[in-house]
C-alpha atoms as a PDB file:
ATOM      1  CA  UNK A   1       4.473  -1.523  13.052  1.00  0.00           C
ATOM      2  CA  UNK A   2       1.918  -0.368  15.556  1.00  0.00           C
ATOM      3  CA  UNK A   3      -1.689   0.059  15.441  1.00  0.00           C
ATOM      4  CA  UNK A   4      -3.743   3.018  16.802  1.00  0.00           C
ATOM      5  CA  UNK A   5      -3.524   0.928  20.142  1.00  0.00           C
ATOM      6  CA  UNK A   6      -0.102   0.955  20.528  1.00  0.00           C
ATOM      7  CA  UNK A   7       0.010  -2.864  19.767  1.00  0.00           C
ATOM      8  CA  UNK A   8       1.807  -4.588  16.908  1.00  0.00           C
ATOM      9  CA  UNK A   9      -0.537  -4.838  13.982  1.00  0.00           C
ATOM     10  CA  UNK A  10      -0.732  -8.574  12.782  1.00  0.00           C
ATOM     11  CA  UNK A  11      -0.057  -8.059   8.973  1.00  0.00           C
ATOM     12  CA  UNK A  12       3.121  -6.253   7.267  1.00  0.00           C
ATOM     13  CA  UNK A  13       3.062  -3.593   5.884  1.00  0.00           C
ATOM     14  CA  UNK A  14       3.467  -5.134   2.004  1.00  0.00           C
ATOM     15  CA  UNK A  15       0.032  -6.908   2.949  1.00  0.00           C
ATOM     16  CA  UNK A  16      -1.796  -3.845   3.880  1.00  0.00           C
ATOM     17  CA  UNK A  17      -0.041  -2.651   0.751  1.00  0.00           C
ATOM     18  CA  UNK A  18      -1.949  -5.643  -1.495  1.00  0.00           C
ATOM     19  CA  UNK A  19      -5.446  -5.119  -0.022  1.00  0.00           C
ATOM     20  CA  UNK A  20      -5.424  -1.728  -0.343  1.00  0.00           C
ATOM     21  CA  UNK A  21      -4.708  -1.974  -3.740  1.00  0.00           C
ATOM     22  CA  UNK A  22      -7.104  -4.796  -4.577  1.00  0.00           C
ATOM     23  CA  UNK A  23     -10.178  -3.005  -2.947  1.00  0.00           C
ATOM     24  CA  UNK A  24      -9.039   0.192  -5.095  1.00  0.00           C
ATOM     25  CA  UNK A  25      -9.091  -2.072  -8.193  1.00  0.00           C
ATOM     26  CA  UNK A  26     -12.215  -3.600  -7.082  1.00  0.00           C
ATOM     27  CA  UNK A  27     -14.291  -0.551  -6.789  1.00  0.00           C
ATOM     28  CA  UNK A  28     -13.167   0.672  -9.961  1.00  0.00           C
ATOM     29  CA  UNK A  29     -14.811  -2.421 -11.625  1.00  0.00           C
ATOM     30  CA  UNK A  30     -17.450  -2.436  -9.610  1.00  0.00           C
ATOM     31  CA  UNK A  31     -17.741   1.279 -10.613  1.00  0.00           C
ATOM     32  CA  UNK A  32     -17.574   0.364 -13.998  1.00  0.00           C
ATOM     33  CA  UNK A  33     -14.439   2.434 -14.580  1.00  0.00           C
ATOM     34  CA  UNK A  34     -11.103   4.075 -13.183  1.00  0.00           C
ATOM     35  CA  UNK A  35      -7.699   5.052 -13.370  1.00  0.00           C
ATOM     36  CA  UNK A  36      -4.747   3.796 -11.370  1.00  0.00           C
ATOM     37  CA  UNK A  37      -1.023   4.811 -10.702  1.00  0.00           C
ATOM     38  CA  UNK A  38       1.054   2.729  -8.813  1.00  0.00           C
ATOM     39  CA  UNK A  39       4.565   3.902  -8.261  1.00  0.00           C
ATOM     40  CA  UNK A  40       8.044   2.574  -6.050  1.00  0.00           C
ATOM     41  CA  UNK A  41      11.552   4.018  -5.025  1.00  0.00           C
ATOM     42  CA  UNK A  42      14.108   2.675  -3.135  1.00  0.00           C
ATOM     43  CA  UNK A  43      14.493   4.988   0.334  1.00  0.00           C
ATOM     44  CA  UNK A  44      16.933   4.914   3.536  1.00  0.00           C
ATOM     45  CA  UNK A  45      18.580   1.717   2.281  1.00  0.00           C
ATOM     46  CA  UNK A  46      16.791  -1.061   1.096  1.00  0.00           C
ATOM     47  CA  UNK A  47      13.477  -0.210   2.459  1.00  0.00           C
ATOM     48  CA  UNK A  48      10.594   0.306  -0.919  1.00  0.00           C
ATOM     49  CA  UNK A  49       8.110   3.144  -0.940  1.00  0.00           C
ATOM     50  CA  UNK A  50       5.440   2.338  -2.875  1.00  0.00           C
ATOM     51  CA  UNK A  51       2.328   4.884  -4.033  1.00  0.00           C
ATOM     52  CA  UNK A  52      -0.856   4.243  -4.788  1.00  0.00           C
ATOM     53  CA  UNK A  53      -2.473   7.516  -6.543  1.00  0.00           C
ATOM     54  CA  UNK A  54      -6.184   6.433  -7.330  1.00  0.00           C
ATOM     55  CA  UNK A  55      -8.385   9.742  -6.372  1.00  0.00           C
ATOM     56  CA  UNK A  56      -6.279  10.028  -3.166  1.00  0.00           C
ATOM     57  CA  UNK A  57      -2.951   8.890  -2.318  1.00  0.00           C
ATOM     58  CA  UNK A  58      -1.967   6.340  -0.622  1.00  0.00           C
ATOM     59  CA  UNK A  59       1.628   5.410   0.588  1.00  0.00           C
ATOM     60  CA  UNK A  60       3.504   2.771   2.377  1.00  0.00           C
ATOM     61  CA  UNK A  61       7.106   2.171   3.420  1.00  0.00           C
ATOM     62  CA  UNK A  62       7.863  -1.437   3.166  1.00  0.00           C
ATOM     63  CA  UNK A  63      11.148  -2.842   4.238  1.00  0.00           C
ATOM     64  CA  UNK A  64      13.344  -5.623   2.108  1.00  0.00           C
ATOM     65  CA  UNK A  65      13.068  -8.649   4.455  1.00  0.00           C
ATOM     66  CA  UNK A  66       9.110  -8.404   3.882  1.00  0.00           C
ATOM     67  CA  UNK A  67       9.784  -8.598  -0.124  1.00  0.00           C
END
């Protein structure tokens, strides 16, 4: 995947993935409280799309060989 530079970003997808969803869970406890919904399906072959609704929406596409 490319950055905003046009260069290849260092860390997959599935890793941007994890921190994303560790600073969401994170805040919440820092926050004291919050609600999370993580959701996956199986798109153009084997590659996962996984959700992350937590006030907004985040969503990445994360392909088999990185599972």
């Amino acid at each position: 995947m490319l950055n905003q530079a046009g260069t290849p970003d260092a860390t997959s997808e599935l890793d941007r993935a994890r921190t994303r969803l560790w600073a969401i869970v994170e805040d919440g406890l820092r926050h004291g409280f919050f609600e999370c919904l993580v959701s996956s399906e199986v798109v153009n072959g084997k590659k996962r799309r996984l959700v992350i609704k937590a006030g907004k929406s985040d969503q990445f596409t994360i392909a088999e060989d990185e599972l």
